[in-house]
N, C-alpha and C. Protein backbone atom coordinates (compact mmCIF):
# COMPACT_ATOMS: atom_id res chain seq x y z
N UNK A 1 11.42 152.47 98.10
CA UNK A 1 12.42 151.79 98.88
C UNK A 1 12.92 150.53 98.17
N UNK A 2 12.31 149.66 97.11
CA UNK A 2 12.57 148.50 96.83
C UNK A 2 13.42 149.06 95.54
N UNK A 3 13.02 149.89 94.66
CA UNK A 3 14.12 150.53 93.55
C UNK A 3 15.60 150.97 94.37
N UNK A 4 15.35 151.25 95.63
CA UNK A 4 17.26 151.87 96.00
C UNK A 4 17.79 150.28 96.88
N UNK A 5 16.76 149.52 97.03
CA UNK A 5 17.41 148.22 97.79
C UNK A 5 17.99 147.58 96.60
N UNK A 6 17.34 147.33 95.28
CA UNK A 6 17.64 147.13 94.28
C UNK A 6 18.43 147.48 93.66
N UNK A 7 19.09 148.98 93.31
CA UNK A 7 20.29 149.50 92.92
C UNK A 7 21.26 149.45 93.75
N UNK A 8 20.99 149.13 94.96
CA UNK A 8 22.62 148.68 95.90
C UNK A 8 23.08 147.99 95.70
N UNK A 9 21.95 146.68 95.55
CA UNK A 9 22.28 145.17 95.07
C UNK A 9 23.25 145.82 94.05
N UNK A 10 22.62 145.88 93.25
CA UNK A 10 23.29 145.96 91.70
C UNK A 10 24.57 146.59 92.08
N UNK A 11 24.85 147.87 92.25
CA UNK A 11 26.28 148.63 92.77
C UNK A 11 27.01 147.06 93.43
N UNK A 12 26.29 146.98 94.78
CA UNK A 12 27.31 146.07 95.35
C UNK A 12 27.79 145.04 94.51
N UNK A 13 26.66 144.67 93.58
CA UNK A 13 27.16 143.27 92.67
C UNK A 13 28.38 143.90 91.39
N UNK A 14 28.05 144.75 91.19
CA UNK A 14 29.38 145.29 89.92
C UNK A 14 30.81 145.78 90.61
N UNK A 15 30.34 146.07 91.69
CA UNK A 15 31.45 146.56 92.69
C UNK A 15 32.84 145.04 92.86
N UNK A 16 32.05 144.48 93.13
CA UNK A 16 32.40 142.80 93.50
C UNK A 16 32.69 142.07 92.36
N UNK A 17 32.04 142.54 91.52
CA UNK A 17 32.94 142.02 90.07
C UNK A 17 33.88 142.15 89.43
N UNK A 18 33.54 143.29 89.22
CA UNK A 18 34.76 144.86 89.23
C UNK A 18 35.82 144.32 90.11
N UNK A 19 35.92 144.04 90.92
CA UNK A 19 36.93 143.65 91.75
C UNK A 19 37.54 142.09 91.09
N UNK A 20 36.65 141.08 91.28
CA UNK A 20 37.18 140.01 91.05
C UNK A 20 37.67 139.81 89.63
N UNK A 21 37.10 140.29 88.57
CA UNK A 21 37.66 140.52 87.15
C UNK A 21 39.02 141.02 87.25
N UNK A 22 39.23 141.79 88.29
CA UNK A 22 40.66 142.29 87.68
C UNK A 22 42.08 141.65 88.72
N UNK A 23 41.18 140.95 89.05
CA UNK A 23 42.08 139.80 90.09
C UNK A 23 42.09 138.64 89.10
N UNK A 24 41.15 138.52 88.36
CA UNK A 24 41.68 137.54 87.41
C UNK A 24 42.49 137.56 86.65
N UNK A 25 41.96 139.26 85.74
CA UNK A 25 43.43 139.63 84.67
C UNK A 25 44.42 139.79 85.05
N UNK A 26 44.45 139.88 86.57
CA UNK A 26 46.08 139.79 86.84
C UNK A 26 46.78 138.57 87.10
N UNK A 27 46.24 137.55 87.52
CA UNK A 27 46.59 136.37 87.80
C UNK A 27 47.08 135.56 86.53
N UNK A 28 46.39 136.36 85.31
CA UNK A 28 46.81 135.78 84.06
C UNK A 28 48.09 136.19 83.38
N UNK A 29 48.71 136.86 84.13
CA UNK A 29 50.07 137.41 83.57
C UNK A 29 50.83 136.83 84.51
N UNK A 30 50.29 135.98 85.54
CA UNK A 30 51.34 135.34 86.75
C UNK A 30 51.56 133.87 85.73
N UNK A 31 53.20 133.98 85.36
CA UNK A 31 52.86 132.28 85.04
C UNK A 31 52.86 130.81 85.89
N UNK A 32 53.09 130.99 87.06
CA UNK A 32 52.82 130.18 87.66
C UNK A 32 52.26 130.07 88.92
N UNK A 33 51.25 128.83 89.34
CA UNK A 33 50.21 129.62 90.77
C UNK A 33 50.80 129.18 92.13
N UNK A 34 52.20 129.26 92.10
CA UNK A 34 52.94 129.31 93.49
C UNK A 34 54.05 130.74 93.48
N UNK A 35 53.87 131.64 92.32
CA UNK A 35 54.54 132.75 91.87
C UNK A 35 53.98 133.60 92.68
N UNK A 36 54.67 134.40 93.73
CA UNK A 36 54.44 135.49 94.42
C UNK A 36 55.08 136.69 94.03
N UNK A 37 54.39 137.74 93.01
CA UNK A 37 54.75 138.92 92.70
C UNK A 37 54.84 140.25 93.35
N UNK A 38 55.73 141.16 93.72
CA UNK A 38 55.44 141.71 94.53
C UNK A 38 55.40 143.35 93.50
N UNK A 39 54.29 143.81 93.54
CA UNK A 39 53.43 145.13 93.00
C UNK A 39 54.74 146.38 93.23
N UNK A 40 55.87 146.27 94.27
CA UNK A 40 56.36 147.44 93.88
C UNK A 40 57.63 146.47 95.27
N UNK A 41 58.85 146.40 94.08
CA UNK A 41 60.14 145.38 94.25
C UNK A 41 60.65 145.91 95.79
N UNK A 42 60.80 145.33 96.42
CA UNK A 42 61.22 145.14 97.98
C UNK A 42 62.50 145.27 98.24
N UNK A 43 63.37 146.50 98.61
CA UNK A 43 64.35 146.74 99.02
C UNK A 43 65.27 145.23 99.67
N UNK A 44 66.40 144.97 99.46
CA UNK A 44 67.01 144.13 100.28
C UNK A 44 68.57 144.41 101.40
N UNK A 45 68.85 144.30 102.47
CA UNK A 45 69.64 144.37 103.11
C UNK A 45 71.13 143.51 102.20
N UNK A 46 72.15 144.40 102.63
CA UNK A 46 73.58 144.06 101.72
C UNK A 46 73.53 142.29 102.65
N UNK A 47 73.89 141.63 102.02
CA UNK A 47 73.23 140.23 102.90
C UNK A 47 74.78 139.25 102.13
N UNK A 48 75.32 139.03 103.66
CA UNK A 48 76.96 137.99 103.26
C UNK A 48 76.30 136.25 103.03
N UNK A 49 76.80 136.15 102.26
CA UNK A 49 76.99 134.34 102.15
C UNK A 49 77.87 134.10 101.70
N UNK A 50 78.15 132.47 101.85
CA UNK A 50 79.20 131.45 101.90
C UNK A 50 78.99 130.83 100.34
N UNK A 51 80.42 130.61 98.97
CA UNK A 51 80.30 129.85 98.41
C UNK A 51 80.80 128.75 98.84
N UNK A 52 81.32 127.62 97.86
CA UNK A 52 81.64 126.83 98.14
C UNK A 52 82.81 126.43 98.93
N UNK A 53 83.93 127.21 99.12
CA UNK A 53 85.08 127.61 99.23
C UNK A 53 85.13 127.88 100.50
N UNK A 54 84.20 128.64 100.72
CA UNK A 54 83.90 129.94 102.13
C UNK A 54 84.23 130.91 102.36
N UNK A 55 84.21 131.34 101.27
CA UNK A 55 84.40 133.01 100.74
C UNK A 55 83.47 133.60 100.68
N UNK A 56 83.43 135.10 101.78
CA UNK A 56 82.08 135.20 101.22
C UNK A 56 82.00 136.26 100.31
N UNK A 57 80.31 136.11 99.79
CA UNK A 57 79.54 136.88 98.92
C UNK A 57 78.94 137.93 99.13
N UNK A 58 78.67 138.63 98.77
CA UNK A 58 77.23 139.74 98.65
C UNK A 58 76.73 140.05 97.40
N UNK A 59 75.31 139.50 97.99
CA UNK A 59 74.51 140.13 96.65
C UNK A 59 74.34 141.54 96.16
N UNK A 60 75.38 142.87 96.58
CA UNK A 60 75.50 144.16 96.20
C UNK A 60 76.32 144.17 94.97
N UNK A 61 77.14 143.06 94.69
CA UNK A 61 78.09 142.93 94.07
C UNK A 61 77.42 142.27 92.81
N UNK A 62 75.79 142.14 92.58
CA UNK A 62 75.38 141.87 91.51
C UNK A 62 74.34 142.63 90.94
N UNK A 63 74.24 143.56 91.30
CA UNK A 63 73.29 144.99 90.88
C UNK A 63 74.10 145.21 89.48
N UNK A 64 72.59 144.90 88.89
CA UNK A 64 72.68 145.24 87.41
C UNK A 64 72.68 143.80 86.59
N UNK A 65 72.05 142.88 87.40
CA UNK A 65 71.61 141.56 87.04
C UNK A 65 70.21 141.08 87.21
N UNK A 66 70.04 139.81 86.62
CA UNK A 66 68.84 139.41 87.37
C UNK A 66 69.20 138.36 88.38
N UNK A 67 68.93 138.13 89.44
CA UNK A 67 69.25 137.39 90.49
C UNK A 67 68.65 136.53 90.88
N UNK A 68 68.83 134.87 90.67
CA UNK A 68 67.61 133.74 91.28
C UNK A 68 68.42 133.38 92.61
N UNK A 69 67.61 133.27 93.69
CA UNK A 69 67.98 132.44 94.93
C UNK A 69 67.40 131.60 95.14
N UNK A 70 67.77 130.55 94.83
CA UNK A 70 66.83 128.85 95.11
C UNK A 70 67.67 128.59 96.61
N UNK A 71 66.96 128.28 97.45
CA UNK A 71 67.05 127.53 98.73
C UNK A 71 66.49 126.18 98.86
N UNK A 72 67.62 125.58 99.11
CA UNK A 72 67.15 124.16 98.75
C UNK A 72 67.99 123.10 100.03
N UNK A 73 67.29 122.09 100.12
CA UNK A 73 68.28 121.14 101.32
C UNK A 73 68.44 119.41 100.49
N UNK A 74 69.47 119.05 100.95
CA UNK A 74 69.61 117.16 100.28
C UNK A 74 68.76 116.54 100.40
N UNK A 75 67.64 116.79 101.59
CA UNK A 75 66.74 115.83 102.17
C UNK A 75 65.26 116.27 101.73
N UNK A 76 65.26 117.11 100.95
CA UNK A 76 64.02 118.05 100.56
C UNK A 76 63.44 116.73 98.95
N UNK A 77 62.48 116.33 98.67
CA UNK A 77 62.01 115.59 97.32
C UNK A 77 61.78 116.76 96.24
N UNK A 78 60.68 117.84 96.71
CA UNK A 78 60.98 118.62 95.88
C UNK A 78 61.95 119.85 95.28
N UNK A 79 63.11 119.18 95.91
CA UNK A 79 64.33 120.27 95.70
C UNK A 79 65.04 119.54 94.42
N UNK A 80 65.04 118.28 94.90
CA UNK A 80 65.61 116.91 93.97
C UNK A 80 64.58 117.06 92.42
N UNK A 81 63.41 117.48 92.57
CA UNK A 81 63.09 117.41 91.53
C UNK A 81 63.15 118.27 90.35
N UNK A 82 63.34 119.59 91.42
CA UNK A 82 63.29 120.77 90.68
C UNK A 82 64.89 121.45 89.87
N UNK A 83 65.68 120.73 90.82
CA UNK A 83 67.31 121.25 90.52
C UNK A 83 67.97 120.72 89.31
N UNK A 84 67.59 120.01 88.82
CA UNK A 84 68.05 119.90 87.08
C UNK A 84 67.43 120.52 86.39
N UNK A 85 66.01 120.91 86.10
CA UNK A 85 65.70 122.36 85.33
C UNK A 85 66.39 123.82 85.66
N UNK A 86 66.49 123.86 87.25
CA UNK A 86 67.38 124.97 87.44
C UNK A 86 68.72 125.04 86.89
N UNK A 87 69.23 123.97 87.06
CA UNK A 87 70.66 123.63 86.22
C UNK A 87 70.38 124.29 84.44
N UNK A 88 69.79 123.88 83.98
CA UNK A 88 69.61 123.91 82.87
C UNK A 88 68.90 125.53 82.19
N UNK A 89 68.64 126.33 82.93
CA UNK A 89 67.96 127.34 83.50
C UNK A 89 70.00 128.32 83.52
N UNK A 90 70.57 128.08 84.26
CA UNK A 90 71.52 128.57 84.34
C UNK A 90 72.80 128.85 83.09
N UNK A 91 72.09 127.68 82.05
CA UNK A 91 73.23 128.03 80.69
C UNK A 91 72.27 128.47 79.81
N UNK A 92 71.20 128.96 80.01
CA UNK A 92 70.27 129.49 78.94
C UNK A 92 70.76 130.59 78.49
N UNK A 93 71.24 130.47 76.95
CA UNK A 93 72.13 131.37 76.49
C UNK A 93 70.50 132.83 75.92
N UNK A 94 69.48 132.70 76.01
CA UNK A 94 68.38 133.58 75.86
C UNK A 94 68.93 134.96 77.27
N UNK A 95 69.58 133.87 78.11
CA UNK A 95 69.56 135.09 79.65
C UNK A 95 70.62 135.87 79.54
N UNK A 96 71.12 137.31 79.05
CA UNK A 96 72.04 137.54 78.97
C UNK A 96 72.72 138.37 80.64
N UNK A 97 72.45 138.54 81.43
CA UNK A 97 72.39 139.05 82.69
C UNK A 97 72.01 138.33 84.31
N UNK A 98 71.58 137.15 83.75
CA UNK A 98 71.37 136.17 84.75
C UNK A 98 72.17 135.92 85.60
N UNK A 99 72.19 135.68 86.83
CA UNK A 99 73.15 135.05 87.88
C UNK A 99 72.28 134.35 89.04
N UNK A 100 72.60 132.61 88.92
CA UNK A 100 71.72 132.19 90.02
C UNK A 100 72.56 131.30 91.20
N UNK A 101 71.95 131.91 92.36
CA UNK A 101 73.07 131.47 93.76
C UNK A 101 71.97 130.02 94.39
N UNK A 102 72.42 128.59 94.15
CA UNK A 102 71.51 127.36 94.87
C UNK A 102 72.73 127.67 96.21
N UNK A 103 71.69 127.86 97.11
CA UNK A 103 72.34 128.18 98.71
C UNK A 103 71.70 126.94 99.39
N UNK A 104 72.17 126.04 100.01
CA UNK A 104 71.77 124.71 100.42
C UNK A 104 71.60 125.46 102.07
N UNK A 105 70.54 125.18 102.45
CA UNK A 105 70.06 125.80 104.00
C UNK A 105 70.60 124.72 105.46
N UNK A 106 71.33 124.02 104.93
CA UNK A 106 71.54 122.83 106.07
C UNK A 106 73.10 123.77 106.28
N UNK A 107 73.51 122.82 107.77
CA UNK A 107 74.64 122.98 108.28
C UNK A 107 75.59 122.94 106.89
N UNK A 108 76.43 123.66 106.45
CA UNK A 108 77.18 123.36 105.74
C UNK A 108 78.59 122.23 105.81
N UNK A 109 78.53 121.60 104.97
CA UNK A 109 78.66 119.98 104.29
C UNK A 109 79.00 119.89 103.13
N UNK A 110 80.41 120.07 102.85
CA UNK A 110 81.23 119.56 101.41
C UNK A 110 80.80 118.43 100.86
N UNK A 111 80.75 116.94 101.76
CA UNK A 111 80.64 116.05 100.86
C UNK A 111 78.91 115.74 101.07
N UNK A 112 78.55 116.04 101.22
CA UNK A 112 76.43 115.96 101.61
C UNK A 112 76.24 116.36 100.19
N UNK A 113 76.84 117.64 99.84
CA UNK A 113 76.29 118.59 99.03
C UNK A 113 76.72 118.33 97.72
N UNK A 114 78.19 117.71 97.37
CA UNK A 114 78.37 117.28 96.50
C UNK A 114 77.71 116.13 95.94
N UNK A 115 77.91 115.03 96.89
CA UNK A 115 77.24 114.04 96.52
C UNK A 115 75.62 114.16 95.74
N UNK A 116 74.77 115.19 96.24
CA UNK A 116 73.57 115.55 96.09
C UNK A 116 73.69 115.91 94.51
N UNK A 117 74.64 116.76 94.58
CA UNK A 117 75.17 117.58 92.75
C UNK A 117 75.11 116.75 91.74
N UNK A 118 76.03 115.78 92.28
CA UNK A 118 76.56 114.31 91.53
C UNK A 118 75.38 113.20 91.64
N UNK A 119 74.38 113.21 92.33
CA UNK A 119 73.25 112.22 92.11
C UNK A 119 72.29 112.79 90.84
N UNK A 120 71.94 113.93 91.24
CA UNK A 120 71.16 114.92 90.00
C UNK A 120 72.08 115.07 88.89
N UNK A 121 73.31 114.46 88.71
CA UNK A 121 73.78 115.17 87.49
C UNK A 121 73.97 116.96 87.31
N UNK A 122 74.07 117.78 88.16
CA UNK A 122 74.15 118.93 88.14
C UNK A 122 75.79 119.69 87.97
N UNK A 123 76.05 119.89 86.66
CA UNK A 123 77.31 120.50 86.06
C UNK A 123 77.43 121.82 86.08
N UNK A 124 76.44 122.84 85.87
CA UNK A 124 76.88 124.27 85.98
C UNK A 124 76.19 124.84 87.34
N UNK A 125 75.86 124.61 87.98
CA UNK A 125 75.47 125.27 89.02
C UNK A 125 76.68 125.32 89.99
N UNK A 126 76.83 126.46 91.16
CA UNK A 126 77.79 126.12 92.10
C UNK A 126 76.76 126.17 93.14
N UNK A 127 77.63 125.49 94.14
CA UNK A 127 76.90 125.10 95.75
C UNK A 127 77.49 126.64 96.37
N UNK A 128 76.39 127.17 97.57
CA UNK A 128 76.62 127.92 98.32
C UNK A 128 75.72 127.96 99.64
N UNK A 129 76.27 128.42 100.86
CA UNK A 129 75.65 128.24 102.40
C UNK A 129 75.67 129.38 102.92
N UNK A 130 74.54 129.36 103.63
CA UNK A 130 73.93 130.54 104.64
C UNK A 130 74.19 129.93 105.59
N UNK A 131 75.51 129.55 106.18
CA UNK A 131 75.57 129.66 107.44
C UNK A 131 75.28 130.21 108.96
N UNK A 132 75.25 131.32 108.82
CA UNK A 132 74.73 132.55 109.81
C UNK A 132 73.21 133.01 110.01
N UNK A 133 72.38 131.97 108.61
CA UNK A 133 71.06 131.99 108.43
C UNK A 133 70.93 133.58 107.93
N UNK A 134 71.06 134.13 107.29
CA UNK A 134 70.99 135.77 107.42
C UNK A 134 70.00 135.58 106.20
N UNK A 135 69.89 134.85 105.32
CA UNK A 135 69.12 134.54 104.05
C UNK A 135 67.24 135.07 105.18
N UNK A 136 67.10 133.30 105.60
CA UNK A 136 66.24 132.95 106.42
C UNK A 136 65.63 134.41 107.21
N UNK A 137 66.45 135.41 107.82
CA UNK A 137 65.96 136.33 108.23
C UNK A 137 65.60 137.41 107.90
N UNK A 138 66.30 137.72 106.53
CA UNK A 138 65.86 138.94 105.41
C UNK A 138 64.63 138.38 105.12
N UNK A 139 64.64 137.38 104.06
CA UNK A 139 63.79 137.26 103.67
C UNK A 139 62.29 136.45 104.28
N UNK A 140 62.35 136.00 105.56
CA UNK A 140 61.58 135.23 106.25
C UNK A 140 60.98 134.11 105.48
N UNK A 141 61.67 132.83 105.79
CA UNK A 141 61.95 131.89 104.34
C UNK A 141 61.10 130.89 105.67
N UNK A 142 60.24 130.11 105.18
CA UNK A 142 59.63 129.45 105.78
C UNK A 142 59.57 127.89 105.14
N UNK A 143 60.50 127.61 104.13
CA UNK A 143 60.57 126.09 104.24
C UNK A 143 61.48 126.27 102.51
N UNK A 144 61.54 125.33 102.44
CA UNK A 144 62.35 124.65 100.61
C UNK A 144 61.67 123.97 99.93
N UNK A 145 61.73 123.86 98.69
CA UNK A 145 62.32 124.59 98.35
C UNK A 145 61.45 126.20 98.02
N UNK A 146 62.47 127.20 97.99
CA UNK A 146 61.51 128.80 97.81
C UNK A 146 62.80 129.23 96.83
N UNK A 147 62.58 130.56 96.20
CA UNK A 147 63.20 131.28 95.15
C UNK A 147 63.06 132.41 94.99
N UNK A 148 64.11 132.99 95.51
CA UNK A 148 63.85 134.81 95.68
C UNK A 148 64.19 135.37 94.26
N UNK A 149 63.90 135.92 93.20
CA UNK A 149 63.85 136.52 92.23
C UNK A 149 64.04 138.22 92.40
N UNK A 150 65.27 138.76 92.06
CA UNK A 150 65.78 139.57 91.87
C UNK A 150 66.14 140.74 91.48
N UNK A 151 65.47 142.06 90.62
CA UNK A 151 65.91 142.31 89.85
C UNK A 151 67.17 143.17 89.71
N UNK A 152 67.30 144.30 88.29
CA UNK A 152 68.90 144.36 88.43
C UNK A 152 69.15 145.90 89.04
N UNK A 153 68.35 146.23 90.26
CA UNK A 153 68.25 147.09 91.08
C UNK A 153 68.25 146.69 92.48
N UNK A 154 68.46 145.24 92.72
CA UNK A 154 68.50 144.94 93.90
C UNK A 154 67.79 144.69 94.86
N UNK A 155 66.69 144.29 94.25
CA UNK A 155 64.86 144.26 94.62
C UNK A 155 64.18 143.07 94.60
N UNK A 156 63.79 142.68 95.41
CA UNK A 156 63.19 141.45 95.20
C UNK A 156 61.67 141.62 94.62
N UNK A 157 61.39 141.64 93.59
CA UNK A 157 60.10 141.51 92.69
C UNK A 157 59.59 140.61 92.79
N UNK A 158 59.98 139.08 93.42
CA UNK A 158 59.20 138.07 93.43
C UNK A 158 59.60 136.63 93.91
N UNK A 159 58.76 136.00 94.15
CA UNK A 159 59.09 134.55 94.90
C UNK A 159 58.63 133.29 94.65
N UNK A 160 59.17 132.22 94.56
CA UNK A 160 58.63 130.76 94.35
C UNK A 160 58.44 130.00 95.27
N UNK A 161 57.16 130.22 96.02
CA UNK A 161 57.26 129.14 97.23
C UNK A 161 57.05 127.87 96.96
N UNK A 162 57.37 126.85 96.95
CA UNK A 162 57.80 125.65 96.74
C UNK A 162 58.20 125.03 95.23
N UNK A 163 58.20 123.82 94.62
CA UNK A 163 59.06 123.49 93.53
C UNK A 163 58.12 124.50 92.51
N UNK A 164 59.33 124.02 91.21
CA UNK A 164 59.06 124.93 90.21
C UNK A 164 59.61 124.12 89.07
N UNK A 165 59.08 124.14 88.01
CA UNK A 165 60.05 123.48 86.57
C UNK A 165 60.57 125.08 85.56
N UNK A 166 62.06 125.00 86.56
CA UNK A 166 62.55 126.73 85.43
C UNK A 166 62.42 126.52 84.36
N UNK A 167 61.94 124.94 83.36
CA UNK A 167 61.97 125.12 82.05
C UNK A 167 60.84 125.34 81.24
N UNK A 168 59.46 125.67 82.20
CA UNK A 168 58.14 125.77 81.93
C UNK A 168 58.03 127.11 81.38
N UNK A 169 57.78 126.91 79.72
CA UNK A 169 57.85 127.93 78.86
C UNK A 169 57.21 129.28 79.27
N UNK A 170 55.73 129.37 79.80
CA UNK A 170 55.33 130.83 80.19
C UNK A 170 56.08 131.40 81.26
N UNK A 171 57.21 130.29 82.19
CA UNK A 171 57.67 131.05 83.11
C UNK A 171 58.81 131.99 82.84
N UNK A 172 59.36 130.98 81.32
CA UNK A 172 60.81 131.52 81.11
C UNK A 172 60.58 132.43 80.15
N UNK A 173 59.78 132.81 79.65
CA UNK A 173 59.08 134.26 78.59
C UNK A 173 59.07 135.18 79.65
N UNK A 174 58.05 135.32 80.98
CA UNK A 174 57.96 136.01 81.59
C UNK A 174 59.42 136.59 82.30
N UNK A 175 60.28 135.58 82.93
CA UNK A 175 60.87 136.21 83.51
C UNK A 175 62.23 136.92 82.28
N UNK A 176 62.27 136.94 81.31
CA UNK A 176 63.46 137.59 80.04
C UNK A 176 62.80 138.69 80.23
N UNK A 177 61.33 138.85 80.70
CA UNK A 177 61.48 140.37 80.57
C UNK A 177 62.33 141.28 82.15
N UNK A 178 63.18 140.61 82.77
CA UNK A 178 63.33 140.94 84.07
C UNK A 178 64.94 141.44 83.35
N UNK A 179 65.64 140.22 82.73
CA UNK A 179 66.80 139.80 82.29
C UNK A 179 67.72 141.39 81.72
């Protein structure tokens, strides 16, 4: 009886290793530890938004891209911190297929939003609003800043829940392979 109490141990202990080892090797291909990957890309609903203008959009109309959605608000610190790497993230001539929509989640506000652009210094990005919240309910967005990641099938493969530096080298290797 003490040799099979003993080999359970053991089973149970390799079992449990076995497991956690390969939760590690995977975590090591995540480059960053607020990166939520999703194992098999998540269908998305044809979903309208507002650019700047108030014209709207759909993201159907970019299948066959890679797609960043940063959600972000004026009053957010880490939105402020993160939105000039995203800026800069957006003329990366490495991305040849890239397209990224900063959708500001507040009541929509011409001069809020500009002003915000123009404090950060932010030149290539355009402003856009989810007015109707339809973002918020596809994707069940639970605060800002977050970042729905795209790919060029129309899938959401992955997410950034809170800030991020887009210019943090293992992130921007990883995601060219999306591009």
């Amino acid at each position: 009886m003490f040799t099979n109490q003993k080999n359970s141990r053991l089973l149970i202990f390799l079992f449990c290793f076995n497991i956690f080892s390969s939760i590690a090797q995977t975590n090591e291909d995540i480059p960053l530890n607020n990166l939520v990957i999703n194992e098999v890309p998540k269908a998305i609903s044809p979903l309208l938004f507002e650019d700047f203008l108030g014209n709207e959009i759909t993201l159907k109309n970019y299948t066959g891209k890679l797609v960043v959605i940063n959600f972000w608000a004026t009053w957010c610190a880490p939105c402020k911190k993160e939105m000039p790497s995203l800026d800069i993230l957006s003329q990366d001539e490495k991305f040849q297929n890239l397209k990224i929509f900063a959708v500001n989640m507040e009541k929509p506000n011409i001069q809020k939003t500009k002003k915000f652009f123009s404090e950060l210094n932010i030149k290539n990005l355009e402003i856009y609003f989810d007015k109707n919240l339809n973002f918020v309910k596809e994707f069940k967005l639970r605060g800002v800043p977050t970042t729905i990641l795209i790919d060029k099938d129309g899938k959401e493969f992955g997410r950034i829940i809170g800030e991020v530096d887009f210019q943090n080298e293992k992130f921007l290797k990883w995601l060219l392979k999306y591009d």
